[in-house]
PDB file of N, CA and C in Angstrom:
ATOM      1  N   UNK A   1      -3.561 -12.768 -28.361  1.00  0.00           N
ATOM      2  CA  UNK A   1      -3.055 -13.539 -27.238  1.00  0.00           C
ATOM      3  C   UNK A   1      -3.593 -12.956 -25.930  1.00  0.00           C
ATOM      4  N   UNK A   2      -3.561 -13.472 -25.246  1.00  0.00           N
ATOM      5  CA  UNK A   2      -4.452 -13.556 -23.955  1.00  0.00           C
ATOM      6  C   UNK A   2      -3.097 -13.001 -22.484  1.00  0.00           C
ATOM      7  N   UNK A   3      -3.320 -11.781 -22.027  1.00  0.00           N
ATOM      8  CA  UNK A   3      -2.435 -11.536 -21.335  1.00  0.00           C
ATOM      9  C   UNK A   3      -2.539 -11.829 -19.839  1.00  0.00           C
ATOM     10  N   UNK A   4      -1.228 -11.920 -19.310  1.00  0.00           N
ATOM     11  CA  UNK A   4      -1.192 -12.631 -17.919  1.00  0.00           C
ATOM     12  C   UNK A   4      -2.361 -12.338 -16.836  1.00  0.00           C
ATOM     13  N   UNK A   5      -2.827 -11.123 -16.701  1.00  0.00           N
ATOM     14  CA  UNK A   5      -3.466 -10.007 -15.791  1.00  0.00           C
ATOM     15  C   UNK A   5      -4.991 -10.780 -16.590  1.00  0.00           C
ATOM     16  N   UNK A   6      -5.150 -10.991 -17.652  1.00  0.00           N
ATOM     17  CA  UNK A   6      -6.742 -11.235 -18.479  1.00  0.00           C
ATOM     18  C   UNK A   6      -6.986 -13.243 -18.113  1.00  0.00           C
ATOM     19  N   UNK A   7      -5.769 -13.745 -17.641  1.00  0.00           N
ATOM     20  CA  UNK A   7      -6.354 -15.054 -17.357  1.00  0.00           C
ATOM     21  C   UNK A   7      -6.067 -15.536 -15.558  1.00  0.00           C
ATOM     22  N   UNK A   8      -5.626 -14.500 -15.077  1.00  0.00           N
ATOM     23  CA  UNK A   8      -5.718 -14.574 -13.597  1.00  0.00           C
ATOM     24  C   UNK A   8      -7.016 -14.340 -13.796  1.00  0.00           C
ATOM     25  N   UNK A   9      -7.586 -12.766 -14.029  1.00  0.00           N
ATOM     26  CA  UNK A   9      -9.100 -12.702 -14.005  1.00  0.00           C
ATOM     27  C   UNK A   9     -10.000 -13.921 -14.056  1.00  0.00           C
ATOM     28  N   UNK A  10      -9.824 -14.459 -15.458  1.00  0.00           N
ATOM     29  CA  UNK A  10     -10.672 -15.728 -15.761  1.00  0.00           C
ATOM     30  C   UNK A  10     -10.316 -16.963 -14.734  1.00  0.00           C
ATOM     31  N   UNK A  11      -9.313 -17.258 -14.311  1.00  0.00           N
ATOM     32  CA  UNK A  11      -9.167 -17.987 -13.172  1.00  0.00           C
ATOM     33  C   UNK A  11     -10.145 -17.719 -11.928  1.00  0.00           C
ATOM     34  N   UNK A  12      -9.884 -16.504 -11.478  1.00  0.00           N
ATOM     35  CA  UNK A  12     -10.407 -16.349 -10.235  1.00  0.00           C
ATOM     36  C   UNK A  12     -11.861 -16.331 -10.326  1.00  0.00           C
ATOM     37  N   UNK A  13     -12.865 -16.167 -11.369  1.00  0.00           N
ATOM     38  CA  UNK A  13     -14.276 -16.264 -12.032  1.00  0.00           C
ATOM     39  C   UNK A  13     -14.442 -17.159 -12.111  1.00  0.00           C
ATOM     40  N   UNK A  14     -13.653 -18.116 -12.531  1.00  0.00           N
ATOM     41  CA  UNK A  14     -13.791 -19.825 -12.354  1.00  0.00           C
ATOM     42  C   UNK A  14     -13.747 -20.224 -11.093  1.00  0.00           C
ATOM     43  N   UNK A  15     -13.062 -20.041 -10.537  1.00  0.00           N
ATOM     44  CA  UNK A  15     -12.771 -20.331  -8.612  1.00  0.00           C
ATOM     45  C   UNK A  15     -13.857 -19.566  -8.399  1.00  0.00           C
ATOM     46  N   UNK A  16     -14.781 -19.038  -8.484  1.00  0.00           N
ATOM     47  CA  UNK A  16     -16.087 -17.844  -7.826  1.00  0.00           C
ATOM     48  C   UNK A  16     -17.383 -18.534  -8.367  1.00  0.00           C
ATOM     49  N   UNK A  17     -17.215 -19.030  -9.378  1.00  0.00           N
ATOM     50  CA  UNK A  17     -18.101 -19.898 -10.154  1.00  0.00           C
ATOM     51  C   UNK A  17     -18.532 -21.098  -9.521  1.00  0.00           C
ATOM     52  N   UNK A  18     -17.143 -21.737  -9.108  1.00  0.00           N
ATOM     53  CA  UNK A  18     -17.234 -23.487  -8.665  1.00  0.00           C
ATOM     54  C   UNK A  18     -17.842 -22.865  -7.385  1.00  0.00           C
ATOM     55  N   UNK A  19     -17.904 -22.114  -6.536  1.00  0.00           N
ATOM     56  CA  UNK A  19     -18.028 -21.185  -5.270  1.00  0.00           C
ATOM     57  C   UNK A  19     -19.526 -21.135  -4.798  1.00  0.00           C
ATOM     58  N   UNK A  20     -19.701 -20.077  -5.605  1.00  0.00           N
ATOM     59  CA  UNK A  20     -20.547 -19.146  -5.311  1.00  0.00           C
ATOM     60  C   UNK A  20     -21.402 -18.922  -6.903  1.00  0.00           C
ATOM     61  N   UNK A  21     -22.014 -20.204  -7.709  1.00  0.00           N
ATOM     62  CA  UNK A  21     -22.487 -19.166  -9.323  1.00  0.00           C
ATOM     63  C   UNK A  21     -22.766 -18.226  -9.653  1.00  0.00           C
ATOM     64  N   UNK A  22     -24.100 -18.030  -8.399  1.00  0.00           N
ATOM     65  CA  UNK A  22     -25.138 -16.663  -8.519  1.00  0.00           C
ATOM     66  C   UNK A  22     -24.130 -15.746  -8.532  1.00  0.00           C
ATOM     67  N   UNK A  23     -23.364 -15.420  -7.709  1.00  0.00           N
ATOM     68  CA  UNK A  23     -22.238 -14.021  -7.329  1.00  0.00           C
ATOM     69  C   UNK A  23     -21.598 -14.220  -8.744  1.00  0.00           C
ATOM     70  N   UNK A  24     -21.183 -15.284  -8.920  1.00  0.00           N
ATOM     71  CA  UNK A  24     -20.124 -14.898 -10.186  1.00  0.00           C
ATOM     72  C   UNK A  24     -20.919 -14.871 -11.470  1.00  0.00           C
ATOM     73  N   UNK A  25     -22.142 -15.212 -11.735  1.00  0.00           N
ATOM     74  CA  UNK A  25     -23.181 -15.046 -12.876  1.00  0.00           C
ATOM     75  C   UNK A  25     -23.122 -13.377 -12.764  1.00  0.00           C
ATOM     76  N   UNK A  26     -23.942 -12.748 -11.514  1.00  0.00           N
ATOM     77  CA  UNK A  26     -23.853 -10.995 -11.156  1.00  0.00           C
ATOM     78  C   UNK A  26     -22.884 -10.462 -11.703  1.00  0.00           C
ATOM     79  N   UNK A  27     -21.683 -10.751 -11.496  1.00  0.00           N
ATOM     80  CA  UNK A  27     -20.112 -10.142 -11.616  1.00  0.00           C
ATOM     81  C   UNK A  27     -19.691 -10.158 -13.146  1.00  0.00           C
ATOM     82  N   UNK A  28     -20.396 -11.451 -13.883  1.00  0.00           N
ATOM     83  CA  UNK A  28     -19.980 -11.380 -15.003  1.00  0.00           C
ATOM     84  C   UNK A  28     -21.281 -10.279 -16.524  1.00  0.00           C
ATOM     85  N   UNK A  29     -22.394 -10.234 -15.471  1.00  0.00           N
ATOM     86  CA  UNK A  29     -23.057  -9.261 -16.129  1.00  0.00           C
ATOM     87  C   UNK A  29     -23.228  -7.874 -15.784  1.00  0.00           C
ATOM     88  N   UNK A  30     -23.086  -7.977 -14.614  1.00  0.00           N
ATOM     89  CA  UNK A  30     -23.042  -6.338 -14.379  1.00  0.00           C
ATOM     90  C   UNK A  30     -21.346  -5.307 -14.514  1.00  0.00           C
ATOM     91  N   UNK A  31     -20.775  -6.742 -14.586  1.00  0.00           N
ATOM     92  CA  UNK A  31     -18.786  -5.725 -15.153  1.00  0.00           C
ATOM     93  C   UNK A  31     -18.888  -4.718 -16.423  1.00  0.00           C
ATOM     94  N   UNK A  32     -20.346  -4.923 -17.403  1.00  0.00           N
ATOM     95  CA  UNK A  32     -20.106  -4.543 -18.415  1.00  0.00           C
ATOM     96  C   UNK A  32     -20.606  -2.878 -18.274  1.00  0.00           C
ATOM     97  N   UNK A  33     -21.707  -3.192 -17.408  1.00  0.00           N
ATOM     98  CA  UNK A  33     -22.546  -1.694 -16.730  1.00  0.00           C
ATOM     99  C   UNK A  33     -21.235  -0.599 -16.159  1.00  0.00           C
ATOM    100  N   UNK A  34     -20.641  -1.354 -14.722  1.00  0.00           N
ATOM    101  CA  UNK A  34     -19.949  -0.881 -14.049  1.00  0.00           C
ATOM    102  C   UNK A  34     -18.686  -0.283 -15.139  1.00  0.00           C
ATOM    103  N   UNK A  35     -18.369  -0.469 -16.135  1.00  0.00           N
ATOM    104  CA  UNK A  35     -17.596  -0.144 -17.002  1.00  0.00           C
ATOM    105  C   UNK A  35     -18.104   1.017 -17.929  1.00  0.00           C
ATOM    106  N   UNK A  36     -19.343   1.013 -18.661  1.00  0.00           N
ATOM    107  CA  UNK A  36     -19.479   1.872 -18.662  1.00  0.00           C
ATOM    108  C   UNK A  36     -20.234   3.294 -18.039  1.00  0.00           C
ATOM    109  N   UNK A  37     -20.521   3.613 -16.470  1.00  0.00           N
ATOM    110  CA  UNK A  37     -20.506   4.004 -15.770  1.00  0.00           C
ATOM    111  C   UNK A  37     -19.361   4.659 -15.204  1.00  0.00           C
ATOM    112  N   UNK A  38     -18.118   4.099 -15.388  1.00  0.00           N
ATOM    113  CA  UNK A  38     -16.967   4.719 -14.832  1.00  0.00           C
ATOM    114  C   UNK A  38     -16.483   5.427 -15.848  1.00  0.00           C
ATOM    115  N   UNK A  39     -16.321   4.891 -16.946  1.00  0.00           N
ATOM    116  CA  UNK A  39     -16.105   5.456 -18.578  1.00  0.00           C
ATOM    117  C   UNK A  39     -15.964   7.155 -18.181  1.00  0.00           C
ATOM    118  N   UNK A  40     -17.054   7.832 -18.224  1.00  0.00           N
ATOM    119  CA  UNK A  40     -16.532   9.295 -18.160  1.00  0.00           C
ATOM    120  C   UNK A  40     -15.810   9.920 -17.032  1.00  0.00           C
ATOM    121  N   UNK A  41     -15.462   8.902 -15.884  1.00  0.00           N
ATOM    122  CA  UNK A  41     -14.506   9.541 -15.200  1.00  0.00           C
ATOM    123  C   UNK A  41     -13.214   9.300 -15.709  1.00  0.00           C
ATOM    124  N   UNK A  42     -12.968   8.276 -16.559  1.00  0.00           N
ATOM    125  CA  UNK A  42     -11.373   7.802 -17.121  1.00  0.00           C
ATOM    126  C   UNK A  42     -11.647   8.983 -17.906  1.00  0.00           C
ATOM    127  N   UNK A  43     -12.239   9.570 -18.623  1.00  0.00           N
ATOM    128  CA  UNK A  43     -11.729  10.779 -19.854  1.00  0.00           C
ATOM    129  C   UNK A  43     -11.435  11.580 -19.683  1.00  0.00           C
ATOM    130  N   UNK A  44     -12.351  12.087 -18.380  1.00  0.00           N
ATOM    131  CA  UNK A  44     -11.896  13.392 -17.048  1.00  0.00           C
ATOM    132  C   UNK A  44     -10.700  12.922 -16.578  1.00  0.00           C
ATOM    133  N   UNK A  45     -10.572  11.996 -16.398  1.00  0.00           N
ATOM    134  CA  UNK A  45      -9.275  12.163 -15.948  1.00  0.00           C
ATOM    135  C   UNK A  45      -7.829  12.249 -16.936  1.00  0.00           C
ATOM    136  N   UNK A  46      -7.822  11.422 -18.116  1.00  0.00           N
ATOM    137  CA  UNK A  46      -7.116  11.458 -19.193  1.00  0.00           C
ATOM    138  C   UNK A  46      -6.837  13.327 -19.749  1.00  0.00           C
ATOM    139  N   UNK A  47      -8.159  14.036 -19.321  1.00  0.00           N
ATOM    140  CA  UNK A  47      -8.121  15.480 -19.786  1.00  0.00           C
ATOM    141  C   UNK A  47      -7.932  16.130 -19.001  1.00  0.00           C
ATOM    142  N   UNK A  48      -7.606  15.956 -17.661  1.00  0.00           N
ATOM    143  CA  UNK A  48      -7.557  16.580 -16.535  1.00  0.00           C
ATOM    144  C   UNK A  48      -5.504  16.508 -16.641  1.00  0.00           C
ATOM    145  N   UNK A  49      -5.361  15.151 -16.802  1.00  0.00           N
ATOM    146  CA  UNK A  49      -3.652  14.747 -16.956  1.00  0.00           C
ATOM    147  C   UNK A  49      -3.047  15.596 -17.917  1.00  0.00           C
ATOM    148  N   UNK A  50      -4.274  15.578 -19.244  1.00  0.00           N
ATOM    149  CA  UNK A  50      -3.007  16.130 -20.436  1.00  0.00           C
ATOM    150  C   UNK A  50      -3.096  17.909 -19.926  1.00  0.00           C
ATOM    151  N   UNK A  51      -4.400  18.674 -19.247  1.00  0.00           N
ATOM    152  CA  UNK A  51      -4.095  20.001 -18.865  1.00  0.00           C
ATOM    153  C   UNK A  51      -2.656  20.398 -17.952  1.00  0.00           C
ATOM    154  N   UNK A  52      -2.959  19.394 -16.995  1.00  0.00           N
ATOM    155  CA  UNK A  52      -1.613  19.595 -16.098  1.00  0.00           C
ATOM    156  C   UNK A  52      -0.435  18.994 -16.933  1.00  0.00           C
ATOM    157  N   UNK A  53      -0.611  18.392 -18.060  1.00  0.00           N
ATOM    158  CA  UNK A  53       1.081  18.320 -18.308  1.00  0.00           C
ATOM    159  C   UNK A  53       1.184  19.464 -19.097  1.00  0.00           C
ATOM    160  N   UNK A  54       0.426  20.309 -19.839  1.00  0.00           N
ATOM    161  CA  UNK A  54       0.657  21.299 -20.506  1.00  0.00           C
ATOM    162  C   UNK A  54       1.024  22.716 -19.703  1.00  0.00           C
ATOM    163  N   UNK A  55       0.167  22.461 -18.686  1.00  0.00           N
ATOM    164  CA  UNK A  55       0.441  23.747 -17.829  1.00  0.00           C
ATOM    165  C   UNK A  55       1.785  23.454 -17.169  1.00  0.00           C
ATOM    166  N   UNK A  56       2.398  22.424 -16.894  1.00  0.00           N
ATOM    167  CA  UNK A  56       3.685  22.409 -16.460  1.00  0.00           C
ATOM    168  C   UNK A  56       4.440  22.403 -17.253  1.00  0.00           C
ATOM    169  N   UNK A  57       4.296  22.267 -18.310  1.00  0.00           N
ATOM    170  CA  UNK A  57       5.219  22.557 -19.928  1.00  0.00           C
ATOM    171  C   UNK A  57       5.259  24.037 -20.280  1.00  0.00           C
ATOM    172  N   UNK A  58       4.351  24.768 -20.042  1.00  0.00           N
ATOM    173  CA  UNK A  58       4.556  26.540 -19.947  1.00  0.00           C
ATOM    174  C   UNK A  58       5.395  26.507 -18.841  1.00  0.00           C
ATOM    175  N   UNK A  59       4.928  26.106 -17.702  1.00  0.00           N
ATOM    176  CA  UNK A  59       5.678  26.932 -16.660  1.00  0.00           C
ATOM    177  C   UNK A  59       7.222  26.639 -16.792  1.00  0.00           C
ATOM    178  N   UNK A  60       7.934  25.316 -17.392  1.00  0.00           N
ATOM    179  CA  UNK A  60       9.027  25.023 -17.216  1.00  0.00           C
ATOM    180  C   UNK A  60       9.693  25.451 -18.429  1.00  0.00           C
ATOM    181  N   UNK A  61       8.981  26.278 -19.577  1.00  0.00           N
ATOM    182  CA  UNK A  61       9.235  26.686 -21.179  1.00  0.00           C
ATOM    183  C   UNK A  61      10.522  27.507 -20.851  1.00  0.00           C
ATOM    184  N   UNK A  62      10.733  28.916 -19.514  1.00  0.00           N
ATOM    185  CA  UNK A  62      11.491  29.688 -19.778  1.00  0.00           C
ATOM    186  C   UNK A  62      12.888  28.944 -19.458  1.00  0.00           C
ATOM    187  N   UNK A  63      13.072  27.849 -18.362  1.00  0.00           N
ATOM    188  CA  UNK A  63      14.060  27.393 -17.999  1.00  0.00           C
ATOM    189  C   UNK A  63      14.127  26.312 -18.883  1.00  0.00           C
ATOM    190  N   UNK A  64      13.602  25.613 -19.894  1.00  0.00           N
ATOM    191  CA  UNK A  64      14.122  24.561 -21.118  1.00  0.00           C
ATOM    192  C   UNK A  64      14.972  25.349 -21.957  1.00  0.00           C
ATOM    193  N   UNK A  65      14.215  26.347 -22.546  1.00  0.00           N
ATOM    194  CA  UNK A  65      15.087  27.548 -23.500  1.00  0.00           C
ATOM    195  C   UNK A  65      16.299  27.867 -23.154  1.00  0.00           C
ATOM    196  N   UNK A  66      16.584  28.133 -21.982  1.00  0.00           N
ATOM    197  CA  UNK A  66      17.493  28.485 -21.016  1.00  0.00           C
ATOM    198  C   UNK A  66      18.650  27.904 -21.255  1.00  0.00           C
ATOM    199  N   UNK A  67      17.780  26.254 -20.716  1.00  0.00           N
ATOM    200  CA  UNK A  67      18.987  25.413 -20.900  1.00  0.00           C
ATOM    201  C   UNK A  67      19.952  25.139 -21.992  1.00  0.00           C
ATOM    202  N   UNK A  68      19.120  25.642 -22.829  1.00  0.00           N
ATOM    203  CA  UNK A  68      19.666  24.912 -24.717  1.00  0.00           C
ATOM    204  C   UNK A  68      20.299  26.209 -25.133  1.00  0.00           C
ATOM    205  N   UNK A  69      20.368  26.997 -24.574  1.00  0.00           N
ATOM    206  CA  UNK A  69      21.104  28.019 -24.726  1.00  0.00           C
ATOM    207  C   UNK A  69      22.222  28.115 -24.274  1.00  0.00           C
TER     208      UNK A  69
END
C-alpha cells in the first residue's frame, strides 16, 4: 500500500510535470543518484546515534543499578 507522504510526492511530480517536464524528467532521474550519494552519511549517522546511546548507557549504568536497588 502506498503511504500518505509517497503519494503527496507523486502528486506534486505530477503538478511539476504538467509545469515544467524537463525539471521534473531531471528530478525524477537524478533522485536515484542524489540517494545514493547521501547513503553513507545516513550510516554515519545511524553509527554515530547508536555510539552516543551507548556511551550514555555507561554513563547512566551506576545510577540505574542504584535505582533497582
Amino acid at each position: 500500500m502506498l503511504k500518505e507522504g509517497m503519494m503527496f510526492t507523486f502528486l506534486v511530480w505530477c503538478v511539476l510535470f504538467v509545469f515544467c517536464w524537463p525539471l521534473a524528467l531531471a528530478a525524477l532521474f537524478l533522485y536515484p543518484i542524489v540517494w545514493l550519494l547521501l547513503l553513507p552519511f545516513r550510516i554515519l549517522g545511524i553509527a554515530v546515534h547508536g555510539v552516543l546511546h551507548l556511551v550514555w548507557a555507561v554513563v547512566t549504568l551506576p545510577f540505574t543499578v542504584m535505582r533497582r536497588i
